[in-house]
N, C-alpha and C. Protein backbone atom coordinates (compact mmCIF):
# COMPACT_ATOMS: atom_id res chain seq x y z
N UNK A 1 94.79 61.57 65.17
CA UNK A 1 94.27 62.90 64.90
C UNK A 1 95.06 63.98 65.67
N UNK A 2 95.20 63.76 67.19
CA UNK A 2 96.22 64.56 67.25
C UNK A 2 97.50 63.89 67.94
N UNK A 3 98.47 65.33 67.79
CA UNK A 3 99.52 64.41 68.75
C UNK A 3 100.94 65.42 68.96
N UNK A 4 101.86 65.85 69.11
CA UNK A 4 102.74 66.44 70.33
C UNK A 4 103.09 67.13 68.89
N UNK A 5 103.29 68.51 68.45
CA UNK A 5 104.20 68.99 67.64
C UNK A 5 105.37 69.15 67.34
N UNK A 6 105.97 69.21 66.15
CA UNK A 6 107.12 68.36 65.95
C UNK A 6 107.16 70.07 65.28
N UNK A 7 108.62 69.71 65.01
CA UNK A 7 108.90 70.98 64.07
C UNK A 7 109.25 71.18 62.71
N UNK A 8 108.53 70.01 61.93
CA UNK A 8 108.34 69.59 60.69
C UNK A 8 107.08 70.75 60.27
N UNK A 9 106.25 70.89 61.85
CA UNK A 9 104.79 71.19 61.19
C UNK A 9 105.03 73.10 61.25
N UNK A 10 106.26 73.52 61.62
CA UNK A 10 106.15 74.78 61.65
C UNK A 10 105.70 75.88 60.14
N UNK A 11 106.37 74.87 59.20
CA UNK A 11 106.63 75.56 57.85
C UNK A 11 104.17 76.15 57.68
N UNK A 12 103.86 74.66 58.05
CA UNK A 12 102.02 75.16 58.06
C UNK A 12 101.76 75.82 58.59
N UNK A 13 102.69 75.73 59.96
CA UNK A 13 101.81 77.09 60.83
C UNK A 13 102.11 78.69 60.63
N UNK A 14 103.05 78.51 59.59
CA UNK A 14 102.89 79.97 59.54
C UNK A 14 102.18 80.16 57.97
N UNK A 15 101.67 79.74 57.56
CA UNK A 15 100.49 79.16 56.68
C UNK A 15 99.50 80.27 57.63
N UNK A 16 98.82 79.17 58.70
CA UNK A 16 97.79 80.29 59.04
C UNK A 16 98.03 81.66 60.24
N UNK A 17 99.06 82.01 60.23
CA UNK A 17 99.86 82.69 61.27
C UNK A 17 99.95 83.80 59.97
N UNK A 18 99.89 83.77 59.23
CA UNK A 18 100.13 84.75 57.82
C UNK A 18 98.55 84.88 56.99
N UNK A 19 97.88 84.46 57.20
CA UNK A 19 96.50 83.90 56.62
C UNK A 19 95.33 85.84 57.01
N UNK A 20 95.52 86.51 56.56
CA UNK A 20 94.54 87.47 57.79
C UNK A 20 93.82 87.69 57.86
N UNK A 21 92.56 86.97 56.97
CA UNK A 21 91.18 86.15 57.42
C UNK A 21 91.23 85.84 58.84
N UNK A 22 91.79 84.60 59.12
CA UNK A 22 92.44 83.95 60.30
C UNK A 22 92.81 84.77 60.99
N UNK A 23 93.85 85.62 60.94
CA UNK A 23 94.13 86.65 61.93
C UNK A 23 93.68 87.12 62.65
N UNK A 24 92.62 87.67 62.03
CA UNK A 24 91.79 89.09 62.28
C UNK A 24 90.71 88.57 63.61
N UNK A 25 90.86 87.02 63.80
CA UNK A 25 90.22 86.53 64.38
C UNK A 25 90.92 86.71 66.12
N UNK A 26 91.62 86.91 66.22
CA UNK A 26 93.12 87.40 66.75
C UNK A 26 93.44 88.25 67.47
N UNK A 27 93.68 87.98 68.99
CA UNK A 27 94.30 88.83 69.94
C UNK A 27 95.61 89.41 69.87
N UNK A 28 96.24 88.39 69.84
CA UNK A 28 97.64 88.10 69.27
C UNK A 28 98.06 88.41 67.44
N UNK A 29 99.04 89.26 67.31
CA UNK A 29 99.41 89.15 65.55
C UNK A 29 99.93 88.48 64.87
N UNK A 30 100.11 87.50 64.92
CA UNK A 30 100.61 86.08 64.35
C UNK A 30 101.43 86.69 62.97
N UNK A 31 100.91 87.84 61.98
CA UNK A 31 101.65 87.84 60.61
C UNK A 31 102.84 88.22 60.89
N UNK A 32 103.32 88.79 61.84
CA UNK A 32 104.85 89.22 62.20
C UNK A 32 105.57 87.83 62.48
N UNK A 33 104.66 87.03 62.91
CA UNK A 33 106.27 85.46 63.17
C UNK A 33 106.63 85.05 61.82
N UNK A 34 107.59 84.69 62.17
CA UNK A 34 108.98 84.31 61.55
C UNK A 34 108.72 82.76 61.44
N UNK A 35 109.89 81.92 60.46
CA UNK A 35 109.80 80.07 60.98
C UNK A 35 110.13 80.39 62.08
N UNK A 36 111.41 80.88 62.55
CA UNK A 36 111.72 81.07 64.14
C UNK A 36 111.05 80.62 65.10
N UNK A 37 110.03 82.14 64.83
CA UNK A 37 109.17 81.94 65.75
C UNK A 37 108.52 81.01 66.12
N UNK A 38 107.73 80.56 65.02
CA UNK A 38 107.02 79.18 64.95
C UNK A 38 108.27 77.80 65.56
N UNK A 39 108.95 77.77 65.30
CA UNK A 39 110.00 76.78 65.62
C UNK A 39 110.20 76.87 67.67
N UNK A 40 110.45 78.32 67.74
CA UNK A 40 110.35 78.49 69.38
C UNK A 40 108.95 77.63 69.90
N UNK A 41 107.77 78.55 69.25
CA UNK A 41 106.39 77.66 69.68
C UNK A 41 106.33 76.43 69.79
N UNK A 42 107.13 75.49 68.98
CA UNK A 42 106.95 74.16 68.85
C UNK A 42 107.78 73.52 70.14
N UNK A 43 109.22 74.63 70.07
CA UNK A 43 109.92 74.00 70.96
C UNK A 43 109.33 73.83 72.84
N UNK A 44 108.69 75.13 73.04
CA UNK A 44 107.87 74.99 74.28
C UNK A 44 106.49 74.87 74.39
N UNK A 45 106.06 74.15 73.66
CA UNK A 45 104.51 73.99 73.37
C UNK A 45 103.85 72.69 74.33
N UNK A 46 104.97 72.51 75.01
CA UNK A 46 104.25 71.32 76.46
C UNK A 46 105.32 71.56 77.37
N UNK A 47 104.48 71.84 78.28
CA UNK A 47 104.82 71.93 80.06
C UNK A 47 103.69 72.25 80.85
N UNK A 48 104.02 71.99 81.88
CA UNK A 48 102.94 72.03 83.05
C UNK A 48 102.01 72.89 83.17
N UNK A 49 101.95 73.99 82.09
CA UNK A 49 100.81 74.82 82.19
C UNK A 49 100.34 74.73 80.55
N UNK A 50 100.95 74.61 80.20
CA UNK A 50 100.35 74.16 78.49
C UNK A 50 100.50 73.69 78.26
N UNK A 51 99.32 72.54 77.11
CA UNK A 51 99.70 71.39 76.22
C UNK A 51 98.81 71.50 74.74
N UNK A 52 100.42 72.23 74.04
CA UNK A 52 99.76 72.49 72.62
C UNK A 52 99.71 70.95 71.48
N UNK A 53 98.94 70.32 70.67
CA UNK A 53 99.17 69.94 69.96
C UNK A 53 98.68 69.87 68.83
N UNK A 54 99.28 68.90 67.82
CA UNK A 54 99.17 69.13 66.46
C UNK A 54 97.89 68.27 65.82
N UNK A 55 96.89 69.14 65.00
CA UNK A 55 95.93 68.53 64.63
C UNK A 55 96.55 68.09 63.09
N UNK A 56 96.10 66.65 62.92
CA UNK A 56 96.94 66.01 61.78
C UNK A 56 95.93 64.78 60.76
N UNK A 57 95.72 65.04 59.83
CA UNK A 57 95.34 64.21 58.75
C UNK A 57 95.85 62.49 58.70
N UNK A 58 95.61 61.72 57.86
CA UNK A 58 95.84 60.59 57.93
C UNK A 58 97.04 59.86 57.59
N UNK A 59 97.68 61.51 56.92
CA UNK A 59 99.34 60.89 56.49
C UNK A 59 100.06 61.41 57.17
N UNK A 60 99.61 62.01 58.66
CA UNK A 60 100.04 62.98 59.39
C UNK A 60 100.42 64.47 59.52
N UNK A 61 99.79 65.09 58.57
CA UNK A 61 100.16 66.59 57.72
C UNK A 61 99.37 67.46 58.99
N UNK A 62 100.56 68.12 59.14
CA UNK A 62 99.61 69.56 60.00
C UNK A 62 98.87 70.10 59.41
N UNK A 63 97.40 70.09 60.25
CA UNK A 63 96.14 70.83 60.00
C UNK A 63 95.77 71.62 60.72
N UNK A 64 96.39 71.61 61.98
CA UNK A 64 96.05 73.13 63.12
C UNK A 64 96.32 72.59 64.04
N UNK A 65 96.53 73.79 65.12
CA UNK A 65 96.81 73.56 66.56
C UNK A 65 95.63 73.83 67.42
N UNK A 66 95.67 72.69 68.79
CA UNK A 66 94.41 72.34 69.31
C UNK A 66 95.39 72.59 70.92
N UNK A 67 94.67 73.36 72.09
CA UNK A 67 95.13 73.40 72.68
C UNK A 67 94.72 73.60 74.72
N UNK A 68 94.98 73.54 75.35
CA UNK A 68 94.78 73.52 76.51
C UNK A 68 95.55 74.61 76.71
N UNK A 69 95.39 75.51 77.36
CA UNK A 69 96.63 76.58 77.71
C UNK A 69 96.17 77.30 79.73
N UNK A 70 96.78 77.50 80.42
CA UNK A 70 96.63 78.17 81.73
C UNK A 70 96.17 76.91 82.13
N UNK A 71 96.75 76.05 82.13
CA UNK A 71 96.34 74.68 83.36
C UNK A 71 96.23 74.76 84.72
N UNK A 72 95.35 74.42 85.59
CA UNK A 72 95.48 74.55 86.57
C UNK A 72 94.99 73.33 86.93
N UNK A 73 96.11 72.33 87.67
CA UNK A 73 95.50 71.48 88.71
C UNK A 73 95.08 71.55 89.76
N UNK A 74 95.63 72.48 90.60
CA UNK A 74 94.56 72.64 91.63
C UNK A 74 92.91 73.22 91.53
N UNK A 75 93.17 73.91 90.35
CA UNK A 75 91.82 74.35 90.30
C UNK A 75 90.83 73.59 89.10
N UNK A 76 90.95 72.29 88.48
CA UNK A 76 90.97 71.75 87.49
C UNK A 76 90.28 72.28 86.52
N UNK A 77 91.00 73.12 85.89
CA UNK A 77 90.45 74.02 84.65
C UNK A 77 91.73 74.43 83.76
N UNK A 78 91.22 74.19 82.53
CA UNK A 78 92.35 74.91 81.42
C UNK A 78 91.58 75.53 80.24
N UNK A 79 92.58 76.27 79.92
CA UNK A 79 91.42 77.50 79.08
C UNK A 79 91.85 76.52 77.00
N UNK A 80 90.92 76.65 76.42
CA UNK A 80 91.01 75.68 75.60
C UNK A 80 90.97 76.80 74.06
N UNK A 81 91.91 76.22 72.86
CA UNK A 81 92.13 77.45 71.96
C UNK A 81 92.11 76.29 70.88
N UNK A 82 91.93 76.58 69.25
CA UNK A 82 92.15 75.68 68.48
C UNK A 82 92.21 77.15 66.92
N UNK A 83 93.13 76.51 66.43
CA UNK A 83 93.10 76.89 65.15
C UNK A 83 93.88 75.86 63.77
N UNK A 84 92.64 76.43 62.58
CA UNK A 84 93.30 75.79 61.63
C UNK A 84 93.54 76.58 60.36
N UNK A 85 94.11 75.61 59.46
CA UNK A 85 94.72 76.15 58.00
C UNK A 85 93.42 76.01 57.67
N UNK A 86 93.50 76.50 56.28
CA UNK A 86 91.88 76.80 55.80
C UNK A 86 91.82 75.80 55.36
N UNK A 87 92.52 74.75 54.46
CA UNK A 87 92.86 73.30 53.96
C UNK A 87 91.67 72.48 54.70
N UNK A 88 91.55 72.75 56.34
CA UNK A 88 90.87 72.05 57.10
C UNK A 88 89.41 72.48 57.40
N UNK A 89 89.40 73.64 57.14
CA UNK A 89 87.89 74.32 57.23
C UNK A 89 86.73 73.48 56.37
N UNK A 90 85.77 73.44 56.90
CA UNK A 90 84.71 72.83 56.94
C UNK A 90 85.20 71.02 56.57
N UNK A 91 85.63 70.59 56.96
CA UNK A 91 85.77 68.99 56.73
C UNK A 91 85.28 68.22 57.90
N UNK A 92 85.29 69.50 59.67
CA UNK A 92 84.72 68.49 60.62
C UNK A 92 85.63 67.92 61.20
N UNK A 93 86.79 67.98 60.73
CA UNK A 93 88.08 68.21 61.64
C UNK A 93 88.15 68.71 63.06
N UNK A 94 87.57 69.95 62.99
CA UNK A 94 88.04 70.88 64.26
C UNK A 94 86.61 70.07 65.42
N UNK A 95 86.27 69.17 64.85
CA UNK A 95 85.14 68.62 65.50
C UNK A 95 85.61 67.91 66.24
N UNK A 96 86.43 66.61 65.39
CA UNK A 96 87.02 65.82 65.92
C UNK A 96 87.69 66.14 67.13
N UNK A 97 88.81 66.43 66.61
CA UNK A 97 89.68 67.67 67.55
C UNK A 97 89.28 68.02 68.66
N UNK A 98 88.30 68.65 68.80
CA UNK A 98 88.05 69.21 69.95
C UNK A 98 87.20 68.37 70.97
N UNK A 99 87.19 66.85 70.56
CA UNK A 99 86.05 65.91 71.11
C UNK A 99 87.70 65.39 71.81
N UNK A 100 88.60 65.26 70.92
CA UNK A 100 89.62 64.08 71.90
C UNK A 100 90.08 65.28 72.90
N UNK A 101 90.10 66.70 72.72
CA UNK A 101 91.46 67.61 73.91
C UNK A 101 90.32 67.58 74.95
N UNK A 102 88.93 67.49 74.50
CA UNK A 102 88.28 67.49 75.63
C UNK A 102 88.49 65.87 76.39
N UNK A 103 88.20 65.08 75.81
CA UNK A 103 88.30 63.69 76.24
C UNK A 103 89.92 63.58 77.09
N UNK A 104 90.65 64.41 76.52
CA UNK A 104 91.92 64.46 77.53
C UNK A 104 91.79 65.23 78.39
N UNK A 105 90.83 66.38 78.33
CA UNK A 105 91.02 67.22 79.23
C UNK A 105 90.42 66.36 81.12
N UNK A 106 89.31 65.91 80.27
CA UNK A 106 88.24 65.94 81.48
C UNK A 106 88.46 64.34 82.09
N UNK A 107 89.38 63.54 80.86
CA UNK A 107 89.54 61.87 81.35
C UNK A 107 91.21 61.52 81.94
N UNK A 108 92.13 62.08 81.27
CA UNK A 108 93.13 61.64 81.31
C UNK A 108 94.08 63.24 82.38
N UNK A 109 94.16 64.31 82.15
CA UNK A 109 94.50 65.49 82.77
C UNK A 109 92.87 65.59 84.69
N UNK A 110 92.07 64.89 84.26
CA UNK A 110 90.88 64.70 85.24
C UNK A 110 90.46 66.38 85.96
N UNK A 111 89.98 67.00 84.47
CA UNK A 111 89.55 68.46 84.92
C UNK A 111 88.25 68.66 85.11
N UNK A 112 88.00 69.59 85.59
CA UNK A 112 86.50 69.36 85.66
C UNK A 112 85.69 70.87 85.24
N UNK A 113 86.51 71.57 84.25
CA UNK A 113 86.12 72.46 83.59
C UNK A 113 86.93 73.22 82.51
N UNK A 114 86.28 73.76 81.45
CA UNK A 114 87.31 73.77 80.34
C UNK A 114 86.51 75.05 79.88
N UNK A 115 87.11 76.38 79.61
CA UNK A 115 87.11 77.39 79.09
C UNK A 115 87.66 78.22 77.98
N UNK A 116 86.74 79.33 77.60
CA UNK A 116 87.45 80.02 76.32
C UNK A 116 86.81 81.16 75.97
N UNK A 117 87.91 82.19 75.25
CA UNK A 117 86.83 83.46 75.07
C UNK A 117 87.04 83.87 73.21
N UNK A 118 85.92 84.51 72.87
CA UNK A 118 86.32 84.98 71.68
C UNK A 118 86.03 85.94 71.84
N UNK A 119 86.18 86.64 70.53
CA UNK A 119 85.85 88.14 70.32
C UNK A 119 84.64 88.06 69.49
N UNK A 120 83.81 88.86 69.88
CA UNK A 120 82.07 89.71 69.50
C UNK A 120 81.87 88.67 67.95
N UNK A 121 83.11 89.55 67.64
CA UNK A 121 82.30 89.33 65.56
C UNK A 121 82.49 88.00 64.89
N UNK A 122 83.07 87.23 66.04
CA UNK A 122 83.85 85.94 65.93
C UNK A 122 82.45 84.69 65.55
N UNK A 123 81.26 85.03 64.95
CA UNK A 123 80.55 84.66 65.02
C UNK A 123 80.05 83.13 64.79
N UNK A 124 81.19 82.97 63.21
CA UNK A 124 81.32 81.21 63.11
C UNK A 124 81.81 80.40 64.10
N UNK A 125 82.85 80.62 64.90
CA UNK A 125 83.32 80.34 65.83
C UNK A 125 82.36 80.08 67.24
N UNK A 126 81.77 80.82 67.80
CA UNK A 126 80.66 81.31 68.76
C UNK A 126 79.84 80.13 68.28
N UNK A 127 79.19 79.73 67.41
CA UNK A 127 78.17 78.60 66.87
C UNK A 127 78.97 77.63 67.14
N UNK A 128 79.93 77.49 66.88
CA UNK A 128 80.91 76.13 66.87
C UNK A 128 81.30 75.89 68.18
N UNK A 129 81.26 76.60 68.68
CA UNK A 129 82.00 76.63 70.54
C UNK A 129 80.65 75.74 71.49
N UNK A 130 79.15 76.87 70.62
CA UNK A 130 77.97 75.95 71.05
C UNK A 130 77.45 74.56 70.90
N UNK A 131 77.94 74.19 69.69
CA UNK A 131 77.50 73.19 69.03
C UNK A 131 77.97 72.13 69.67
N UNK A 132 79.88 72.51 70.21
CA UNK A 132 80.46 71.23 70.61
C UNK A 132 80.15 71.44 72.09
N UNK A 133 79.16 72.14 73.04
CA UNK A 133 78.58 71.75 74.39
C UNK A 133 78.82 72.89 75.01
N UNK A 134 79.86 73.93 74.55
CA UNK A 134 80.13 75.39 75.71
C UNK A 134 79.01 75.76 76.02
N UNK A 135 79.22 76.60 76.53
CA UNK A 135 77.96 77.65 77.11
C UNK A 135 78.02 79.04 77.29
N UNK A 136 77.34 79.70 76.98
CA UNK A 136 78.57 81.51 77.02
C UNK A 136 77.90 81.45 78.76
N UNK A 137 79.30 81.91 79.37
CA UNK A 137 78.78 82.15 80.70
C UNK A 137 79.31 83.61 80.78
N UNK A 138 79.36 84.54 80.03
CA UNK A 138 79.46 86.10 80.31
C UNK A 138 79.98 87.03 79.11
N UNK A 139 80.23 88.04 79.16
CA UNK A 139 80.46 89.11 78.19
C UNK A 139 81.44 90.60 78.87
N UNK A 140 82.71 90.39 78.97
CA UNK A 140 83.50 91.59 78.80
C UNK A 140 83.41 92.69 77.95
N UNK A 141 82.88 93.58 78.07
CA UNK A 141 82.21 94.70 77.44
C UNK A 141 83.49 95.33 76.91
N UNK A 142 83.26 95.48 75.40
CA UNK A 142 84.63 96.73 75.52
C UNK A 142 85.96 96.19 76.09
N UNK A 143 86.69 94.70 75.97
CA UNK A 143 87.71 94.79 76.30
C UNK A 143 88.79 94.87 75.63
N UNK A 144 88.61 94.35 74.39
CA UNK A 144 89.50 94.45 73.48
C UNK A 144 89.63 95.69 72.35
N UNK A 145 91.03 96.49 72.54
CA UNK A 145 90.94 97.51 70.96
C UNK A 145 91.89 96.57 69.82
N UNK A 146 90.73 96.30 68.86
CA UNK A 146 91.21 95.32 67.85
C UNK A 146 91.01 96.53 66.49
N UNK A 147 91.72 96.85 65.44
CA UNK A 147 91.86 97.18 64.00
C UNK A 147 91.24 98.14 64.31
N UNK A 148 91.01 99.43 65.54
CA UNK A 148 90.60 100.79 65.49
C UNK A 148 89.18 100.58 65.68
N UNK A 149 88.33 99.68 66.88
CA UNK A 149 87.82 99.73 67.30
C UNK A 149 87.50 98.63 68.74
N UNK A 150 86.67 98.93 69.42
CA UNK A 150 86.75 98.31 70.87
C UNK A 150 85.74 96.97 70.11
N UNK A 151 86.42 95.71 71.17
CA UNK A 151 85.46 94.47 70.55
C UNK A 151 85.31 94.11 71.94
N UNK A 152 83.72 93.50 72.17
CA UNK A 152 83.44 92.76 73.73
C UNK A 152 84.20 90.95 73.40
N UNK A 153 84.06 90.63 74.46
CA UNK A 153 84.88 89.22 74.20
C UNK A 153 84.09 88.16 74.86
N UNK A 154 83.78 87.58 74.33
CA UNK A 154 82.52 86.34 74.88
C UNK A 154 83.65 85.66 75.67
N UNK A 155 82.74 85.26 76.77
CA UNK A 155 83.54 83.76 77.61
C UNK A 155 82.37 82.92 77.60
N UNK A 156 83.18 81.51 77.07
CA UNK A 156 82.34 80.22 77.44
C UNK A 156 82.91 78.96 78.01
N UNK A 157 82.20 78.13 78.82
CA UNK A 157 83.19 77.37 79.06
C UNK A 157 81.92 75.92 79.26
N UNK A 158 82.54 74.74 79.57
CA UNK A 158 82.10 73.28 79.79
C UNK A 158 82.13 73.09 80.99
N UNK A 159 81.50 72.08 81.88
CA UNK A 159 81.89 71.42 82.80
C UNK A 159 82.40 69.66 82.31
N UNK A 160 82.99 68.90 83.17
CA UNK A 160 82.80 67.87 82.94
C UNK A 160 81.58 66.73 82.70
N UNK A 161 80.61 67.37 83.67
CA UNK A 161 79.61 66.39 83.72
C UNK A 161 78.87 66.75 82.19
N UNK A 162 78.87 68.26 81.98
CA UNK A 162 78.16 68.66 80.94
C UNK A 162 78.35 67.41 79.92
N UNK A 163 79.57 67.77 79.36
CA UNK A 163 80.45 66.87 77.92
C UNK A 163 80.06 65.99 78.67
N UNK A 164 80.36 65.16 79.63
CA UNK A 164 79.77 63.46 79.37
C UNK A 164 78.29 63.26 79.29
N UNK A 165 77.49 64.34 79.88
CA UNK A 165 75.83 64.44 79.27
C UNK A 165 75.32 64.25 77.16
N UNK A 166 76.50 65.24 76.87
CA UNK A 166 76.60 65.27 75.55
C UNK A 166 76.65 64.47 74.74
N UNK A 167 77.83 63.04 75.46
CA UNK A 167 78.06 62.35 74.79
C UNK A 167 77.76 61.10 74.79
């Protein structure tokens, strides 16, 4: 399900990097990258502070990127991001997914907290963040100016013990 991105899978990711449904969801403007770009992403998408990888189907087809990003071992926490092509929307995928980066996060990387923020209107998302064990632990008022207006930005995050309560 997942596993290290290759740069076969760039041509999808700008699939949803161009998508602006998806976008809009979006700190970052993704419709301006290029393959390039996407090809750079792939090329530094693991090192010691990030470990991006590729969420993948059974014949191995990129379905989205699942990710750990701002690692910190000393402080064992990494802030956790996932997106997919719409191909993958509602199949329960991003379920999966987010059961093994945690299972790496908290078993194999041995963190003991895992975080993430969205934005306000991000609402499907926000359910989904709950469902798989987060917890909103606060609200940045007004931090983001997104499409000509200010958006607050939820933070939520896991502990370790939490997810192994869960599971």
């Amino acid at each position: 399900m997942l596993r290290r991105l290759h740069l076969k899978d760039a041509e999808f990711m700008l699939e949803w990097m161009h998508d602006s449904h998806i976008n809009s969801m979006f700190n970052v403007n993704f419709e301006s990258f290029l393959i390039e770009d996407a090809r750079n992403f792939i090329l530094n998408s693991f090192d010691e502070k990030n470990h991006h990888f590729a969420v993948v189907d059974e014949n191995d087809e990129y379905l989205g990127t699942i990710s750990l990003k701002n690692i910190s071992l000393k402080d064992r926490n990494a802030e956790y991001a996932v997106v997919l092509r719409k191909k993958a929307h509602g199949t329960g995928v991003s379920n999966l997914a987010t059961r093994e980066i945690l299972d790496y996060a908290f078993n194999t990387l041995k963190l003991e907290r895992v975080y993430l923020n969205v934005l306000e209107e991000n609402m499907r998302a926000r359910a989904f963040y709950e469902k798989m064990g987060f917890t909103q632990e606060g609200v940045f008022k007004k931090h983001k100016y997104i499409r000509g207006s200010f958006q607050d930005l939820f933070w939520f995050g896991i502990l370790k013990e939490s997810y192994e309560d869960g599971n």
